[in-house]
PDB file of N, CA and C in Angstrom:
ATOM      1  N   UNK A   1      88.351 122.517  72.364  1.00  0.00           N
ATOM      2  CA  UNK A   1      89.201 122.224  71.231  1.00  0.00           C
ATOM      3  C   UNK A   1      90.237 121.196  71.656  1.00  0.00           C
ATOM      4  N   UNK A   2      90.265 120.361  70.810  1.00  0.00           N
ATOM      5  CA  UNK A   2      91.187 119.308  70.796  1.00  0.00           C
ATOM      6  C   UNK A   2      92.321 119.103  69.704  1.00  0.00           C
ATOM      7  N   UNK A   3      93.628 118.859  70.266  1.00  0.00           N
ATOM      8  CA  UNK A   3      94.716 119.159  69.637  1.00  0.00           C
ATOM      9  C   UNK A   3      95.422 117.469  69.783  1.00  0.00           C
ATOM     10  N   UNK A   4      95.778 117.088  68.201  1.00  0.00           N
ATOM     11  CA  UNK A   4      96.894 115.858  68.451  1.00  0.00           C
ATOM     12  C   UNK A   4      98.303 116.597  68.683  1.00  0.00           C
ATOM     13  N   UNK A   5      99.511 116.156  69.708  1.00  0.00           N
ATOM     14  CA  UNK A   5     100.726 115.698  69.548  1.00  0.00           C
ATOM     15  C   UNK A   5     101.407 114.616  69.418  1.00  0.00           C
ATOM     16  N   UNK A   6     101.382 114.718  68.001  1.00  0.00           N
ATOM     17  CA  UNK A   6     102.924 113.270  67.537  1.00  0.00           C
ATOM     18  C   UNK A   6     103.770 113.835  68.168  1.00  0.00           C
ATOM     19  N   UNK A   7     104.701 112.308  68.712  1.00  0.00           N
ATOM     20  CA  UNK A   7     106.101 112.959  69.330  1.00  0.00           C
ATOM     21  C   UNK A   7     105.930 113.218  70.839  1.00  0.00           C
ATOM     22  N   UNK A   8     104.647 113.510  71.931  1.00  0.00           N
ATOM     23  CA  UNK A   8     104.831 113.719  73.167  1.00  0.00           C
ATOM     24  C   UNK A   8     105.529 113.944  73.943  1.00  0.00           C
ATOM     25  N   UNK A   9     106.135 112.424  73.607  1.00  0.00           N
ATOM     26  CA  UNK A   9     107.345 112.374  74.899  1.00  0.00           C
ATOM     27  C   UNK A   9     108.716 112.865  74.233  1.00  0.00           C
ATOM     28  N   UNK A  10     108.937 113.147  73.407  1.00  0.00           N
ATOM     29  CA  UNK A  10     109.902 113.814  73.242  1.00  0.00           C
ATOM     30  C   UNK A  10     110.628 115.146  73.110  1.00  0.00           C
ATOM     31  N   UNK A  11     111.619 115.976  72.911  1.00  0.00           N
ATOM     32  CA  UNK A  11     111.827 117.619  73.815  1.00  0.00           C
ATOM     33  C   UNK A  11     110.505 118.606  73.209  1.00  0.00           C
ATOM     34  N   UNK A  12     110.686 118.394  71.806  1.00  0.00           N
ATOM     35  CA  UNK A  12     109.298 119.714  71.470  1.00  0.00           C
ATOM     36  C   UNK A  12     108.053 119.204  71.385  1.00  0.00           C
ATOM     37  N   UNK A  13     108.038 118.130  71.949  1.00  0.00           N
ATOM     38  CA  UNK A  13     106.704 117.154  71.956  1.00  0.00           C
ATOM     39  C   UNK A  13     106.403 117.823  73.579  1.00  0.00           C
ATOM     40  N   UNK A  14     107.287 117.740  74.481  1.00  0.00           N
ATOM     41  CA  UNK A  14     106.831 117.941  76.030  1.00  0.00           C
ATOM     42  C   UNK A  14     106.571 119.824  76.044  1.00  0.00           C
ATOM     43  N   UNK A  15     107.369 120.013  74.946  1.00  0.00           N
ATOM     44  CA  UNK A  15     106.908 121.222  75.732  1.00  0.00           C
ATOM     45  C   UNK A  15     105.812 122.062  75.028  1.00  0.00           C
ATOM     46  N   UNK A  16     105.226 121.607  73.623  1.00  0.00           N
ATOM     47  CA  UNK A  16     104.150 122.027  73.087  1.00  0.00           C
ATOM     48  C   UNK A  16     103.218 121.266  73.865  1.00  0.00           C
ATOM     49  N   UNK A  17     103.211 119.940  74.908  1.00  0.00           N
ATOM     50  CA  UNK A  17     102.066 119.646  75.397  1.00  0.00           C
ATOM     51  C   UNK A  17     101.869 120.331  76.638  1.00  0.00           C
ATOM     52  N   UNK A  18     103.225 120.601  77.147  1.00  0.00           N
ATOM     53  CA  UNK A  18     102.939 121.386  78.507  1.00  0.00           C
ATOM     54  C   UNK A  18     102.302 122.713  78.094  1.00  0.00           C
ATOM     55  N   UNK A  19     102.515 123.856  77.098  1.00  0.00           N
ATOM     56  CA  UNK A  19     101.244 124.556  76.999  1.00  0.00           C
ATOM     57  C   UNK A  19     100.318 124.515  76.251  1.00  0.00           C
ATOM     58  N   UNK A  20     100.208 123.646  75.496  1.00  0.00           N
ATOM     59  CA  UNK A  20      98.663 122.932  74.838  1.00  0.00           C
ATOM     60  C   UNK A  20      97.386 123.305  76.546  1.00  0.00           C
ATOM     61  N   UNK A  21      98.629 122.379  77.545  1.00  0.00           N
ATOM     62  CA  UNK A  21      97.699 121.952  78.768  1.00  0.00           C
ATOM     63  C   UNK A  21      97.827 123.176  79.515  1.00  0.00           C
ATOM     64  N   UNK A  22      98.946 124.279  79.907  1.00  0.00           N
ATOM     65  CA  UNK A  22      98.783 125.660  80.208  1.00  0.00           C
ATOM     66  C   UNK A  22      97.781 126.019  80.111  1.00  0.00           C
ATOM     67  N   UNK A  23      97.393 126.450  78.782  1.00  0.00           N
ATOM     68  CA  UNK A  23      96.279 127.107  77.677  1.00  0.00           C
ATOM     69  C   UNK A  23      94.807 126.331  77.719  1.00  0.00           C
ATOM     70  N   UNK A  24      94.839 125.196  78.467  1.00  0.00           N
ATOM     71  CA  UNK A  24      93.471 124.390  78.561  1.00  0.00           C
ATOM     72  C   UNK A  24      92.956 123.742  77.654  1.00  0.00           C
ATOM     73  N   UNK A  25      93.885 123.571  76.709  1.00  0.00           N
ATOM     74  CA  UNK A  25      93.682 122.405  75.524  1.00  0.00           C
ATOM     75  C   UNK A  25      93.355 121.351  75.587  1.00  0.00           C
ATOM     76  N   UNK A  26      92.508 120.562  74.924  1.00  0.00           N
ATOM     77  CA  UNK A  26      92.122 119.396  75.363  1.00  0.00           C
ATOM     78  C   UNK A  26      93.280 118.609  73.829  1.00  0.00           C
ATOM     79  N   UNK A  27      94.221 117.506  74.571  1.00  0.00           N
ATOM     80  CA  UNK A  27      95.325 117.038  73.822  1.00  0.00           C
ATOM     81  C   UNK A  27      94.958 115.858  73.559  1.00  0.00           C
ATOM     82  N   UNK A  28      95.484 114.850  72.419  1.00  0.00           N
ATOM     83  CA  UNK A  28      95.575 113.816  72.305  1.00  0.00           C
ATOM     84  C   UNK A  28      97.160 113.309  72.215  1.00  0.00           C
ATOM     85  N   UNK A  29      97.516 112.109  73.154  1.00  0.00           N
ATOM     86  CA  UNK A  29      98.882 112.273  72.704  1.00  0.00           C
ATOM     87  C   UNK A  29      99.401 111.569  71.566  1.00  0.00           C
ATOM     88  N   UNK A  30      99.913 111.254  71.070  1.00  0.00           N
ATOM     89  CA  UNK A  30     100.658 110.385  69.991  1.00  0.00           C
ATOM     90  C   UNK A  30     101.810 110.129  69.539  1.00  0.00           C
ATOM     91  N   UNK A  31     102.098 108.603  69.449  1.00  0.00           N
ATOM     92  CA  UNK A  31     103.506 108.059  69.441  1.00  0.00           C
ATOM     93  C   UNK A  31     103.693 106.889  69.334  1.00  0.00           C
ATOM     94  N   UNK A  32     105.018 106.404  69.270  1.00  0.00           N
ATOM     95  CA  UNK A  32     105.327 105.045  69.640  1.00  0.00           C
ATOM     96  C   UNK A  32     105.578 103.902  70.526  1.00  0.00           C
ATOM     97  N   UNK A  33     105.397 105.109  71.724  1.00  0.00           N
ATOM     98  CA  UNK A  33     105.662 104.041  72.759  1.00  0.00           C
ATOM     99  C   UNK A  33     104.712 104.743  74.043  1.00  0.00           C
ATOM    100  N   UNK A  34     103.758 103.782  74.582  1.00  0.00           N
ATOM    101  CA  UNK A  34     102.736 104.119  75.623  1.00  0.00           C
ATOM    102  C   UNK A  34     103.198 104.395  76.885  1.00  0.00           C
ATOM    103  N   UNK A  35     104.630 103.898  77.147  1.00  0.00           N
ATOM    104  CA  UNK A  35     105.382 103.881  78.608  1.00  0.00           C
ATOM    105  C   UNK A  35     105.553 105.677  78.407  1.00  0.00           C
ATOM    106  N   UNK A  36     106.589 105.902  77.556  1.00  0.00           N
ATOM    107  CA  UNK A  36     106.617 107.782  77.339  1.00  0.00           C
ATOM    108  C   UNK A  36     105.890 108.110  77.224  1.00  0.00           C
ATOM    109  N   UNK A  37     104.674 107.873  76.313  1.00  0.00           N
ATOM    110  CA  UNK A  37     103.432 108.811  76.487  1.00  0.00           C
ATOM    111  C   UNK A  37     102.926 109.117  77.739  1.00  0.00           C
ATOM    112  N   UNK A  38     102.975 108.120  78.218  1.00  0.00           N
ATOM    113  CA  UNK A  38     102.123 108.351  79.679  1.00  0.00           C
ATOM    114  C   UNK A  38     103.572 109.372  80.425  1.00  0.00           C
ATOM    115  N   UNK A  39     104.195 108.884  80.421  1.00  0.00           N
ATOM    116  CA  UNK A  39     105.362 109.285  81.606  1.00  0.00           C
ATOM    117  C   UNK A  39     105.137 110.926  80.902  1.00  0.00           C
ATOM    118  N   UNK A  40     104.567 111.514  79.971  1.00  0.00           N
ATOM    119  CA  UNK A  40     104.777 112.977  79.400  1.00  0.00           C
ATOM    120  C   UNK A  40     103.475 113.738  80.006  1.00  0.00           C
ATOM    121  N   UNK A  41     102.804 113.005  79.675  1.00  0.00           N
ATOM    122  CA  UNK A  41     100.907 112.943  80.218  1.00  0.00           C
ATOM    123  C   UNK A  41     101.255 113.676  81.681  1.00  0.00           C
ATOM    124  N   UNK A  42     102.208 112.460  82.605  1.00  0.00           N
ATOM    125  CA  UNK A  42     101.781 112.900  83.855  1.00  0.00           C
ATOM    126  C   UNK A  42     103.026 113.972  84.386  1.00  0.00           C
ATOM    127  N   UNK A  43     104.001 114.148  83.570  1.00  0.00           N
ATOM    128  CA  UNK A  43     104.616 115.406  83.869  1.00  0.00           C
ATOM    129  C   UNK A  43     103.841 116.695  83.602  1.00  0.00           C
ATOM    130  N   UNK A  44     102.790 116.693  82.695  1.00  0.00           N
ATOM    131  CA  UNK A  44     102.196 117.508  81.845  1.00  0.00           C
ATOM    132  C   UNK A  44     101.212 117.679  82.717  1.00  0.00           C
ATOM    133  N   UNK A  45     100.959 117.354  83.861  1.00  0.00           N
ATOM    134  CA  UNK A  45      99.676 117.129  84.924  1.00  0.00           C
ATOM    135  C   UNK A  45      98.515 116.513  84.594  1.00  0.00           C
ATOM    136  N   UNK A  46      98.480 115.548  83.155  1.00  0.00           N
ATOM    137  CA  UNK A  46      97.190 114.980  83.018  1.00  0.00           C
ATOM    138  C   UNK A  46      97.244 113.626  83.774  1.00  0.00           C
ATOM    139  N   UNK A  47      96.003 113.478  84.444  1.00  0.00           N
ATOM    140  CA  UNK A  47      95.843 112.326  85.476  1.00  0.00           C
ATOM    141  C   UNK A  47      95.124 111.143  84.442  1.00  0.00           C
ATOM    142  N   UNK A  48      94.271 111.754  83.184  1.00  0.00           N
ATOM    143  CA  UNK A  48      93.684 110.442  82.471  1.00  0.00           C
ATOM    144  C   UNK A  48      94.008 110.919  81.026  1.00  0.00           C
ATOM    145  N   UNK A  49      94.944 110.807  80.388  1.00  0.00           N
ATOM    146  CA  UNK A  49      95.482 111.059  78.635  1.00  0.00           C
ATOM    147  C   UNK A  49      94.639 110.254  77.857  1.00  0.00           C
ATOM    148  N   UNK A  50      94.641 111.188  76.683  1.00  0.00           N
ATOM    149  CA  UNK A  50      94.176 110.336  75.644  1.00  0.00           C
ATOM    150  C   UNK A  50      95.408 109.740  74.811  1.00  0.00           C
ATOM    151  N   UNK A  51      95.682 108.743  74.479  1.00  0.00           N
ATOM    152  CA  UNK A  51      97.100 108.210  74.116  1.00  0.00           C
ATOM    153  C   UNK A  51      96.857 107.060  72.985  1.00  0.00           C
ATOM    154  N   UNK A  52      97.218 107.565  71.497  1.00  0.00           N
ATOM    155  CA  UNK A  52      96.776 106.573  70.535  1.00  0.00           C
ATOM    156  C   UNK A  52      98.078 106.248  69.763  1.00  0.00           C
ATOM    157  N   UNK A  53      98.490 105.010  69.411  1.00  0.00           N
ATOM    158  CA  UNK A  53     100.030 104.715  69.302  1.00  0.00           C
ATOM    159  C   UNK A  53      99.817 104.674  67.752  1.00  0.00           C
ATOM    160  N   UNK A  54     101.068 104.844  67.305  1.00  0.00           N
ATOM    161  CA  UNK A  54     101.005 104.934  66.085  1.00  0.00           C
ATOM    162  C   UNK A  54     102.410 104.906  65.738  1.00  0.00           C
ATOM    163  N   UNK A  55     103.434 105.036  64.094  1.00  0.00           N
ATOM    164  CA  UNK A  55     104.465 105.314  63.930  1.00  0.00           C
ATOM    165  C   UNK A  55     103.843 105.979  62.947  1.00  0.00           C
ATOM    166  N   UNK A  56     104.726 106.950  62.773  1.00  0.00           N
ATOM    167  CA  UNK A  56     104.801 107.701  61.706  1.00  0.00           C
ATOM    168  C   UNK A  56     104.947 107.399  60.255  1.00  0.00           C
ATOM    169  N   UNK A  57     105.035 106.031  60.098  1.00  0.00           N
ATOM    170  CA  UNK A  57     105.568 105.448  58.657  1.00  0.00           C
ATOM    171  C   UNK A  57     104.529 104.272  58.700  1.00  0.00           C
ATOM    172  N   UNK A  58     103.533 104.047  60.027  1.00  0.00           N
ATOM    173  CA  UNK A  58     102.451 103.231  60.077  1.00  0.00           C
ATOM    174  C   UNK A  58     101.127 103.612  59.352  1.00  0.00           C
ATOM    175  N   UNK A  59     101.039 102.886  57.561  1.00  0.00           N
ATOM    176  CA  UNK A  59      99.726 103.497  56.913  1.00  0.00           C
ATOM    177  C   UNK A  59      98.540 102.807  56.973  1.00  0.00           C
ATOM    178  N   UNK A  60      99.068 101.867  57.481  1.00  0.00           N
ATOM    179  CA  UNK A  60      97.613 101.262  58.069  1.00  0.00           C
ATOM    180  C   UNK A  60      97.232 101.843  59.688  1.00  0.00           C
ATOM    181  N   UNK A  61      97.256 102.494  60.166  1.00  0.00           N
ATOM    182  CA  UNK A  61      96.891 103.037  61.626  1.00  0.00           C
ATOM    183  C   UNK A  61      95.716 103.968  61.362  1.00  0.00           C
ATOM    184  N   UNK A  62      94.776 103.758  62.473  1.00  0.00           N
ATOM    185  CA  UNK A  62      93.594 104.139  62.146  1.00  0.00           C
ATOM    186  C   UNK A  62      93.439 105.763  62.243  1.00  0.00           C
ATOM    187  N   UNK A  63      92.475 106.370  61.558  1.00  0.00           N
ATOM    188  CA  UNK A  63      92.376 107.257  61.836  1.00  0.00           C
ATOM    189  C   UNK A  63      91.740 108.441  62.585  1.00  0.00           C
ATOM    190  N   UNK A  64      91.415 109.645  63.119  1.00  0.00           N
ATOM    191  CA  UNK A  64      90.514 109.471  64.290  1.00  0.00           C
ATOM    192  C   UNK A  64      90.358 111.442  63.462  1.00  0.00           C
ATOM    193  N   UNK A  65      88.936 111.290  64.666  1.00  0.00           N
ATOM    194  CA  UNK A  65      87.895 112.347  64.471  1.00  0.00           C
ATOM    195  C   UNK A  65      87.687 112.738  65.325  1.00  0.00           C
TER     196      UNK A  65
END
């Protein structure tokens, strides 16, 4: 099972991903900026993230399955 987090890198973004990844969730991250995503990824112990950028007010951003 695979779970998106909007927000990652930010406070309830890190810590719903840290047990998303506890729990063995397979995460996608999501946000605005790829430097925090990643920097959340690898606090979170993932060595290869899935990381798809987006804003929240972006309606043209693609959508995923």
């Amino acid at each position: 099972m695979n779970i998106a987090v909007y927000g990652a890198s930010g406070y309830r973004g890190r810590l719903v991903l840290a047990e998303a990844v506890r729990h063995g969730l397979g995460v996608v991250l999501a946000g605005r900026d790829a430097v925090r995503l990643r920097r959340a990824a690898a606090a979170a112990g993932l060595s290869d993230p899935d990381i798809r950028l987006a804003g929240i007010d972006d309606h043209d951003a693609p959508t995923w399955s």
